[in-house]
PDB file of N, CA and C in Angstrom:
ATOM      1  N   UNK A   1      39.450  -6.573  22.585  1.00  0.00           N
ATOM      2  CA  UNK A   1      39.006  -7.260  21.394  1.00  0.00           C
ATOM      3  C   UNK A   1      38.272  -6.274  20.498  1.00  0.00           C
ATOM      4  N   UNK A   2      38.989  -6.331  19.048  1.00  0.00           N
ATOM      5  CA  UNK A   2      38.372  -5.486  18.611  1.00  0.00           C
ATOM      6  C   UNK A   2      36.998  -6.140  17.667  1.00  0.00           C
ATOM      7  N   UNK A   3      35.788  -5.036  18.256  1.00  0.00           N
ATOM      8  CA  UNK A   3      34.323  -6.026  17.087  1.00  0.00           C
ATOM      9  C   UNK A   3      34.048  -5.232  16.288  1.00  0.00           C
ATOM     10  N   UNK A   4      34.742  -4.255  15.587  1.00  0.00           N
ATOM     11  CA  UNK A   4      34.329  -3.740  14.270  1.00  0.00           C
ATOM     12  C   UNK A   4      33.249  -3.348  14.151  1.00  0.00           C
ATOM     13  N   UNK A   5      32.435  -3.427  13.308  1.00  0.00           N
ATOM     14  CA  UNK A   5      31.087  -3.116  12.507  1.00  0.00           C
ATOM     15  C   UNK A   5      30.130  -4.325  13.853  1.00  0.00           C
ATOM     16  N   UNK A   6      30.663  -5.890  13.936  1.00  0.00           N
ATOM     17  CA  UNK A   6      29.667  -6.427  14.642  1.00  0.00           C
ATOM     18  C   UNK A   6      28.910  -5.712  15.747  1.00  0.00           C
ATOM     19  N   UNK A   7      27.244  -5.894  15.958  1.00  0.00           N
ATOM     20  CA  UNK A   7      27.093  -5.279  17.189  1.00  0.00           C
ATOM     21  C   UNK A   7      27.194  -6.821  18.377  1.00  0.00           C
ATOM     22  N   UNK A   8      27.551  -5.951  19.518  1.00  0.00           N
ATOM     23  CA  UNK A   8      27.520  -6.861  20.576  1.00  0.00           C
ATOM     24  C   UNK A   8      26.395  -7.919  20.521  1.00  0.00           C
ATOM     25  N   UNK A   9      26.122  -8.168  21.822  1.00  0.00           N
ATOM     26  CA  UNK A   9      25.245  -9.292  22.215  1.00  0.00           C
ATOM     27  C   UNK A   9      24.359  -8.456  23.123  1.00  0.00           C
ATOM     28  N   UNK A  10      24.642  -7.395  23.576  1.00  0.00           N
ATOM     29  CA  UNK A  10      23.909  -6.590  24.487  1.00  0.00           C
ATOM     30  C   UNK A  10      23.265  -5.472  23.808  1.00  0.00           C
ATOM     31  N   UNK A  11      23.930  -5.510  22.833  1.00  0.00           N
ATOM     32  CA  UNK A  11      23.234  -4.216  21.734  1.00  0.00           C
ATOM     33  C   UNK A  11      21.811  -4.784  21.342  1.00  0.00           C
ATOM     34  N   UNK A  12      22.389  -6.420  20.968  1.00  0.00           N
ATOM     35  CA  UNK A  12      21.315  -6.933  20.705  1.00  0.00           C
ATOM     36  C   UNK A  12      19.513  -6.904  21.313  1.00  0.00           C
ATOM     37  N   UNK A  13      20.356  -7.448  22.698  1.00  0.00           N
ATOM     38  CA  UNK A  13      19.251  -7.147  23.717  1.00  0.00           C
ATOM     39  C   UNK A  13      18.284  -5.733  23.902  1.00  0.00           C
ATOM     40  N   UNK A  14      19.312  -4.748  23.648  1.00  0.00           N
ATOM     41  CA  UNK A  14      18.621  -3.685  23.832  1.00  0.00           C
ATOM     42  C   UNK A  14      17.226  -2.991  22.697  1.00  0.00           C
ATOM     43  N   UNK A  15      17.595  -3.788  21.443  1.00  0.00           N
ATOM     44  CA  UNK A  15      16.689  -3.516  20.365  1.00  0.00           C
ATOM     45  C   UNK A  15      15.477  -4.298  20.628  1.00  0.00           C
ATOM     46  N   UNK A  16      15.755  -5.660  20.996  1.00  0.00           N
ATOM     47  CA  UNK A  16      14.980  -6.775  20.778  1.00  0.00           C
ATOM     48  C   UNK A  16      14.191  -6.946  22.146  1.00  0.00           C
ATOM     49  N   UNK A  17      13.271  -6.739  22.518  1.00  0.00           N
ATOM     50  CA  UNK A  17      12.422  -7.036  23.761  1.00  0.00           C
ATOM     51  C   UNK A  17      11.717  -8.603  24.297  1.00  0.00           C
ATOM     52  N   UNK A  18      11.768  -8.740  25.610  1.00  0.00           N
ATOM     53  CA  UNK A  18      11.012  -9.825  25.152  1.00  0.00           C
ATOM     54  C   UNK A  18       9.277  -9.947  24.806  1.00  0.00           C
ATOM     55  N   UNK A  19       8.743  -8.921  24.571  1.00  0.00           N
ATOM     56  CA  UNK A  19       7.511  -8.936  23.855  1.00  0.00           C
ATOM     57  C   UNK A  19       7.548  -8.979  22.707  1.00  0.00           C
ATOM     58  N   UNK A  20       8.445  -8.624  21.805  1.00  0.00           N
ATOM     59  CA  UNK A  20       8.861  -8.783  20.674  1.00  0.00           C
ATOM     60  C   UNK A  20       8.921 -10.277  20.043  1.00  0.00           C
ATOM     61  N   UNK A  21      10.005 -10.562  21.091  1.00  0.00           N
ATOM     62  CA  UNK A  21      10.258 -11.926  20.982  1.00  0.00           C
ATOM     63  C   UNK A  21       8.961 -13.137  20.820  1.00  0.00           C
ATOM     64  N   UNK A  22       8.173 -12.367  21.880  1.00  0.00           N
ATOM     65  CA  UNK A  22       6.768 -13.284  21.919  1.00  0.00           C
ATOM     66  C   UNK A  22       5.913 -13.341  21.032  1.00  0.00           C
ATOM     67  N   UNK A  23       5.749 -12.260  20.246  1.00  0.00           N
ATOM     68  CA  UNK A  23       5.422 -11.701  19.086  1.00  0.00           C
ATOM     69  C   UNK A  23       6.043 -12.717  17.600  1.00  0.00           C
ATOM     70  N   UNK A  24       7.276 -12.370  17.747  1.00  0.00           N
ATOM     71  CA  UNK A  24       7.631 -13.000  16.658  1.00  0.00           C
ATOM     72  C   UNK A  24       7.525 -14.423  16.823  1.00  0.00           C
ATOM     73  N   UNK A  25       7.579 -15.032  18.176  1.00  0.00           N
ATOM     74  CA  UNK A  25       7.227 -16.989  18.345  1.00  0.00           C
ATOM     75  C   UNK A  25       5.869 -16.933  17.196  1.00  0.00           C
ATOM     76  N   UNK A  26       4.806 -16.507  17.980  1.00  0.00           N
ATOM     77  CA  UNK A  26       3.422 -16.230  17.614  1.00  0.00           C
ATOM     78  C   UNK A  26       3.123 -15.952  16.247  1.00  0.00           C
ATOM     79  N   UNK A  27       3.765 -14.961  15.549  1.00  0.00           N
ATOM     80  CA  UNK A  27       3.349 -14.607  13.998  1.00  0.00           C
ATOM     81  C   UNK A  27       4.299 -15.990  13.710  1.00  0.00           C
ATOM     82  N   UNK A  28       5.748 -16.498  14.187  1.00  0.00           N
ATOM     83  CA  UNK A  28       6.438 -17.542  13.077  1.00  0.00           C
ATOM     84  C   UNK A  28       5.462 -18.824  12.909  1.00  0.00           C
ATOM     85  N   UNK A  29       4.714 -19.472  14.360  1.00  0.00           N
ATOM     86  CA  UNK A  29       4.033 -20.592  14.488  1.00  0.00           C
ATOM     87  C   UNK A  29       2.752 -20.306  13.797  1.00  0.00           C
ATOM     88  N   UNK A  30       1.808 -19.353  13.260  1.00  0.00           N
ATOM     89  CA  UNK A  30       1.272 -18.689  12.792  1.00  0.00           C
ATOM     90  C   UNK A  30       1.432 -19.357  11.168  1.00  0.00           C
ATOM     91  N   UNK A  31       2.894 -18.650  10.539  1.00  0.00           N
ATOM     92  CA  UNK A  31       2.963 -18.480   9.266  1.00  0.00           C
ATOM     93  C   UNK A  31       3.883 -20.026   9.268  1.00  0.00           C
ATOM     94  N   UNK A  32       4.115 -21.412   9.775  1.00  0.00           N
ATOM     95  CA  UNK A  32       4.270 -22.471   9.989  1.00  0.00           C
ATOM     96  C   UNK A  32       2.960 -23.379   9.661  1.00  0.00           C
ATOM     97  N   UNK A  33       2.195 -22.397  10.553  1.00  0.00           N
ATOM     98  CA  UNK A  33       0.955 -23.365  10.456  1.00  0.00           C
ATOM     99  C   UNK A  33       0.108 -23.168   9.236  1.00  0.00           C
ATOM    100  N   UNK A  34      -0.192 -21.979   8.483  1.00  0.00           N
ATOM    101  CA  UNK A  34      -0.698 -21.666   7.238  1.00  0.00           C
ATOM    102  C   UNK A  34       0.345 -22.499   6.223  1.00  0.00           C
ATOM    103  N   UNK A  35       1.507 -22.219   6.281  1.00  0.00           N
ATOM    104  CA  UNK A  35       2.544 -23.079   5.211  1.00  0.00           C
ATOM    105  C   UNK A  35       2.135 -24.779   5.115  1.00  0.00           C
ATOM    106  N   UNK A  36       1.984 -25.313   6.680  1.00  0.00           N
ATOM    107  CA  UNK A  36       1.703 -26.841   6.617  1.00  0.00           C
ATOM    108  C   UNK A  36       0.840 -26.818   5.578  1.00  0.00           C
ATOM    109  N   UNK A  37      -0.630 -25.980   6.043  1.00  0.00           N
ATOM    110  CA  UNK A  37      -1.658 -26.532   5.632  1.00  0.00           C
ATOM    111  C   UNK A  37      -1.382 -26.291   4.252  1.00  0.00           C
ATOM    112  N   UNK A  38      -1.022 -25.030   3.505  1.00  0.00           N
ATOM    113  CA  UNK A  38      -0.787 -25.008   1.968  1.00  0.00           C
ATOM    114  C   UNK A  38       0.476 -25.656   1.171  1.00  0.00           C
ATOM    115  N   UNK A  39       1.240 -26.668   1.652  1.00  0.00           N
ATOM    116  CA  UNK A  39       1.383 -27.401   1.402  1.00  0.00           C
ATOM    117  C   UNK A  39       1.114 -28.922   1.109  1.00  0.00           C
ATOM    118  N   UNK A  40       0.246 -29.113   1.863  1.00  0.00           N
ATOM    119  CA  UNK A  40      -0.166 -30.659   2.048  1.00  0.00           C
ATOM    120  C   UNK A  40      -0.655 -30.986   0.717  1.00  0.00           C
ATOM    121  N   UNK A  41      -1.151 -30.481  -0.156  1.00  0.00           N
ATOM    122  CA  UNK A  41      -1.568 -31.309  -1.160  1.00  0.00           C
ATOM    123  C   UNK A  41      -0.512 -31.576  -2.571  1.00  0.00           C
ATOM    124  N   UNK A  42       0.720 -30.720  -2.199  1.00  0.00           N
ATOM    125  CA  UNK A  42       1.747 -31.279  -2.263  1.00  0.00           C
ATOM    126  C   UNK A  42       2.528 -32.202  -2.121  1.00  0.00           C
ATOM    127  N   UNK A  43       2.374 -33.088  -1.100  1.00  0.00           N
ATOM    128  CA  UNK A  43       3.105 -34.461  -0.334  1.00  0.00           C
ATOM    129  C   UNK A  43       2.638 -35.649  -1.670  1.00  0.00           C
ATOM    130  N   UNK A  44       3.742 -36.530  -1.233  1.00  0.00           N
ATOM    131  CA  UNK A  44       3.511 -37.818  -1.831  1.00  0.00           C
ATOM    132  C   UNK A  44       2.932 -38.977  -1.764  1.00  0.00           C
ATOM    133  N   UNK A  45       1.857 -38.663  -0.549  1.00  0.00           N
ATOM    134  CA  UNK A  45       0.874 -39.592   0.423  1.00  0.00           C
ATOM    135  C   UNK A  45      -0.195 -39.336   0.583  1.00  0.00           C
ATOM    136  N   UNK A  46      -1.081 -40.451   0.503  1.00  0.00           N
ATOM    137  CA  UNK A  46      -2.267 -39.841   0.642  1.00  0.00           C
ATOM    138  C   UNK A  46      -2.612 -39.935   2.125  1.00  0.00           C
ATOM    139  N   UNK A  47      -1.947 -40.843   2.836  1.00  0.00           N
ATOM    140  CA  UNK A  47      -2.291 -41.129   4.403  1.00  0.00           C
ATOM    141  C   UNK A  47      -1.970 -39.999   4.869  1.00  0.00           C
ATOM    142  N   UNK A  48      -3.039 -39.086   5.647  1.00  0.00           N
ATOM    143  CA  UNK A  48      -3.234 -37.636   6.097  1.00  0.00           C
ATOM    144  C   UNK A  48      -2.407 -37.424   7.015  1.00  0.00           C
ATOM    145  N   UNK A  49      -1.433 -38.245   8.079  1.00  0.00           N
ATOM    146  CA  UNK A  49      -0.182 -38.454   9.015  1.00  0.00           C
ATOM    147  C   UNK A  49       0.544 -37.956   8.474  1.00  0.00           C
ATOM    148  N   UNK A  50       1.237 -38.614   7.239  1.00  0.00           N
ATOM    149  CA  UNK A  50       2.558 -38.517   6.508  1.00  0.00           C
ATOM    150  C   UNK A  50       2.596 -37.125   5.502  1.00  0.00           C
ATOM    151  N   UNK A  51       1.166 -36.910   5.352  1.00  0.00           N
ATOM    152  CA  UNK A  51       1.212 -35.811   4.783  1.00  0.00           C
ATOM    153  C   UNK A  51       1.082 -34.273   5.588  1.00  0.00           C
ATOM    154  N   UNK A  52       0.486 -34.652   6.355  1.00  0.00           N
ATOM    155  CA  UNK A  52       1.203 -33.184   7.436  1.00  0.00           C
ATOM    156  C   UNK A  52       2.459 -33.337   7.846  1.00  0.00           C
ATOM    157  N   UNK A  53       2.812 -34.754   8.041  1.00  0.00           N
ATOM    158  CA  UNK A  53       4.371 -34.674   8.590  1.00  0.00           C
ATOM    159  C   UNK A  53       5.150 -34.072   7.873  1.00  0.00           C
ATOM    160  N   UNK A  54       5.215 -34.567   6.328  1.00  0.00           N
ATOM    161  CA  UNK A  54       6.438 -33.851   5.427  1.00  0.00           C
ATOM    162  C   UNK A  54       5.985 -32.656   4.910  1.00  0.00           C
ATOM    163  N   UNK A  55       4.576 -32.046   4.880  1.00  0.00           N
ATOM    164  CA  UNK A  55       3.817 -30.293   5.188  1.00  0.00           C
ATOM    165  C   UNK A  55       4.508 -29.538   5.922  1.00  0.00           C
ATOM    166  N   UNK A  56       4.726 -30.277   7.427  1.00  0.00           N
ATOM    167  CA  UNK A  56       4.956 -29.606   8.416  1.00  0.00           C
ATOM    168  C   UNK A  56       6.727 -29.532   8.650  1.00  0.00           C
ATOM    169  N   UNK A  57       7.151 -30.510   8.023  1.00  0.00           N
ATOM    170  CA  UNK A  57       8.973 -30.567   8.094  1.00  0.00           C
ATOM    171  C   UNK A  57       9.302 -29.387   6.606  1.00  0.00           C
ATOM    172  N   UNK A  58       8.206 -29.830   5.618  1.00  0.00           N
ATOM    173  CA  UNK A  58       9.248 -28.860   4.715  1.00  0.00           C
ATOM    174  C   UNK A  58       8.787 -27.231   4.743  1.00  0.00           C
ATOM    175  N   UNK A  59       8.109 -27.004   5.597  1.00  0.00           N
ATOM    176  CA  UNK A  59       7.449 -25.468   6.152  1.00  0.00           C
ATOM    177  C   UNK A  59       8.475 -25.112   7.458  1.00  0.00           C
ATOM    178  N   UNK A  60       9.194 -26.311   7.942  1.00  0.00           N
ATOM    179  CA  UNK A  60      10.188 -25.699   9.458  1.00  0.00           C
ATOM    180  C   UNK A  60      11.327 -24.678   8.795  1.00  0.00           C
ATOM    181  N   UNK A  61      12.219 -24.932   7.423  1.00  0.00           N
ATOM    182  CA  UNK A  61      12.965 -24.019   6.974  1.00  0.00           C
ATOM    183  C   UNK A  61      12.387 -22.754   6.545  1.00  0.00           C
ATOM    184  N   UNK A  62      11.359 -22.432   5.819  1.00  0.00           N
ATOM    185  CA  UNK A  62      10.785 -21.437   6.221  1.00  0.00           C
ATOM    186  C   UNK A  62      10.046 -20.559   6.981  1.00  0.00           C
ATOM    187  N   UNK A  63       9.623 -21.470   7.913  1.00  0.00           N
ATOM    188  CA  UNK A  63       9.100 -20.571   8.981  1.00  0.00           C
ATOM    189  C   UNK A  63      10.396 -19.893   9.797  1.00  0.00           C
ATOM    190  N   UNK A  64      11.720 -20.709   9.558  1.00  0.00           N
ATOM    191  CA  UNK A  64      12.757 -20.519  10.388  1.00  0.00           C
ATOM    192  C   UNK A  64      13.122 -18.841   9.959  1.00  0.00           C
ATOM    193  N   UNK A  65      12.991 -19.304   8.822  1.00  0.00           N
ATOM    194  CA  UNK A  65      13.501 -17.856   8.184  1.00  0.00           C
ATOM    195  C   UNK A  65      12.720 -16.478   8.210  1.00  0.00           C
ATOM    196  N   UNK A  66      11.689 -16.708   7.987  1.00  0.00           N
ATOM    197  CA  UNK A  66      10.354 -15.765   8.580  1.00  0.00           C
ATOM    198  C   UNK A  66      10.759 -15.380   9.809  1.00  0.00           C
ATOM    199  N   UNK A  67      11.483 -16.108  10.874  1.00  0.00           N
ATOM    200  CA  UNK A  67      11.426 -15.706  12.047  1.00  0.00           C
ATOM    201  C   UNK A  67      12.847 -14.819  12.426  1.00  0.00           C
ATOM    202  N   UNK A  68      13.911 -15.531  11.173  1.00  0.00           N
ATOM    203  CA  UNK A  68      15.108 -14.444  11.186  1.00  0.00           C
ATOM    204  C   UNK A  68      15.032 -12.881  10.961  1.00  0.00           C
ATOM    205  N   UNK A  69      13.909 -13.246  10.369  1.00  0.00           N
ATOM    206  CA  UNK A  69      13.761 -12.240   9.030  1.00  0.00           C
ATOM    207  C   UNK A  69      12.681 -11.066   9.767  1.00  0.00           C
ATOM    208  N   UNK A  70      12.146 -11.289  10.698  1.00  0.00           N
ATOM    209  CA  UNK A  70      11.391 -10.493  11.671  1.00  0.00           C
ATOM    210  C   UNK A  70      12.656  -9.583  12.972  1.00  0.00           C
ATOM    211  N   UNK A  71      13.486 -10.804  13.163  1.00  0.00           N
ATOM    212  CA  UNK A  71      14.113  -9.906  13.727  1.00  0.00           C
ATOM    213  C   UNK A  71      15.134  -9.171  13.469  1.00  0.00           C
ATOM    214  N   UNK A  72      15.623  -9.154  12.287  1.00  0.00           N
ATOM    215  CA  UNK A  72      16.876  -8.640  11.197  1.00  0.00           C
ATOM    216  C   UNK A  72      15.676  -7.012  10.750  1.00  0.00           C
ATOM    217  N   UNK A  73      14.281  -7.079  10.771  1.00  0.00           N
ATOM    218  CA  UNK A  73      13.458  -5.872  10.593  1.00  0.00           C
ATOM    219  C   UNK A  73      13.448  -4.759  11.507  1.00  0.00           C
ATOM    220  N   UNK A  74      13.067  -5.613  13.182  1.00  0.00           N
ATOM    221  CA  UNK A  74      12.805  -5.367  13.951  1.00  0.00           C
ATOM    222  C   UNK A  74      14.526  -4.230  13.812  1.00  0.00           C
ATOM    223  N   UNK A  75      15.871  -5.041  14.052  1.00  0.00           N
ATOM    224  CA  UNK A  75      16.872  -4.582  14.022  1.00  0.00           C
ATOM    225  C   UNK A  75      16.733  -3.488  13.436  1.00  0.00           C
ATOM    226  N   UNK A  76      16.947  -3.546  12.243  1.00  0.00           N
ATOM    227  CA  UNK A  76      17.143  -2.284  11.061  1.00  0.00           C
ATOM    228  C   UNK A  76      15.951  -1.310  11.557  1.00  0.00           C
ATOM    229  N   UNK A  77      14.851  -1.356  11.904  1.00  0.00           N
ATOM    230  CA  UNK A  77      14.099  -0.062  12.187  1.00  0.00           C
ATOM    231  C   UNK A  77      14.221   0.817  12.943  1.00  0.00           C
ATOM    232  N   UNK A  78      14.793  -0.095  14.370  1.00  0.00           N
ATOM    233  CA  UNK A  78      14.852   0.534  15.727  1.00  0.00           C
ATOM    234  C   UNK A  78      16.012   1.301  15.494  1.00  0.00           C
ATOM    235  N   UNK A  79      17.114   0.676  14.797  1.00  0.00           N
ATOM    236  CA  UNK A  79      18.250   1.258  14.767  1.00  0.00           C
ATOM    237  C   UNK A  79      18.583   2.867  13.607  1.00  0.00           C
ATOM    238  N   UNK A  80      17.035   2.752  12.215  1.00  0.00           N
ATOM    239  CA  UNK A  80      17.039   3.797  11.423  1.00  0.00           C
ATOM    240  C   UNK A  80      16.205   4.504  12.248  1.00  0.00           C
ATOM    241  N   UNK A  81      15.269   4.211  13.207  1.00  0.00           N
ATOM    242  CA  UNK A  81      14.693   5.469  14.011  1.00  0.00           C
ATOM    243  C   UNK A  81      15.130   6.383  14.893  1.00  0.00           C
ATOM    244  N   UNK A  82      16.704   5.523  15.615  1.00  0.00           N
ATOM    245  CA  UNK A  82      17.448   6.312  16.672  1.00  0.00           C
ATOM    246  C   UNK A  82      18.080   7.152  15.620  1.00  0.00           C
ATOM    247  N   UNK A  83      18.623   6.549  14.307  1.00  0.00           N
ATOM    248  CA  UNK A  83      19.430   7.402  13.392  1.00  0.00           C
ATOM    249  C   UNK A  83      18.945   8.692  12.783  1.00  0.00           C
ATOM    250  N   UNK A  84      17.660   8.446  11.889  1.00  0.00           N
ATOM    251  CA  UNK A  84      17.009  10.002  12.098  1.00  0.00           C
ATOM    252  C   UNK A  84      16.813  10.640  12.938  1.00  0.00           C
ATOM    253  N   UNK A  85      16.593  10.316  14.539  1.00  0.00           N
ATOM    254  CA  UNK A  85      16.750  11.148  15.959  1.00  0.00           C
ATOM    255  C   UNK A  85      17.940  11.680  16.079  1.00  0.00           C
ATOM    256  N   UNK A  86      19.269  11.059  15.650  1.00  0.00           N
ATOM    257  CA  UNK A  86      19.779  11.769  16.383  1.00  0.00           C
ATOM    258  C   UNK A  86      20.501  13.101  14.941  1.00  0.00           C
ATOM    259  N   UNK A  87      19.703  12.625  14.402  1.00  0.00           N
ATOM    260  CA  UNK A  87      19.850  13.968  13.072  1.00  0.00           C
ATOM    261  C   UNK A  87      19.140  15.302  13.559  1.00  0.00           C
TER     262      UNK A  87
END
């Protein structure tokens, strides 16, 4: 099978650690939980429930992405640091 440009699934592994991983849970729930709160006075409720609820639902797509977006970094660095090495 040919995978082109894709990297494997093991390539993957090899960049990505699981301390990393723990790392990035931690900073995403982190920058989730700052988003709730700076959102809330945004919501359409004043009942303090409903207003963390829809804080906290419309902060899940971005925290999601924050958390792609850590490891799409993580990727690209490890992989420009082996590249100037092996220059």
């Amino acid at each position: 099978m040919n995978r082109g440009v894709i990297m494997s699934e093991d390539n993957y592994k090899a960049f990505i650690g699981k301390g990393f991983i723990l790392l990035s849970i931690a900073l995403t729930l982190a920058v989730w939980g700052f988003l709730t709160y700076m959102l809330t006075p945004f919501t359409f409720t004043l009942d303090p429930f409903w207003m963390y609820f829809w804080a906290g639902f419309t902060a899940l797509p971005i925290a999601g992405t924050f958390y792609v977006a850590t490891h799409m970094f993580r990727l690209v660095a490890v992989e420009n640091k082996r590249a100037k090495s092996a220059i």
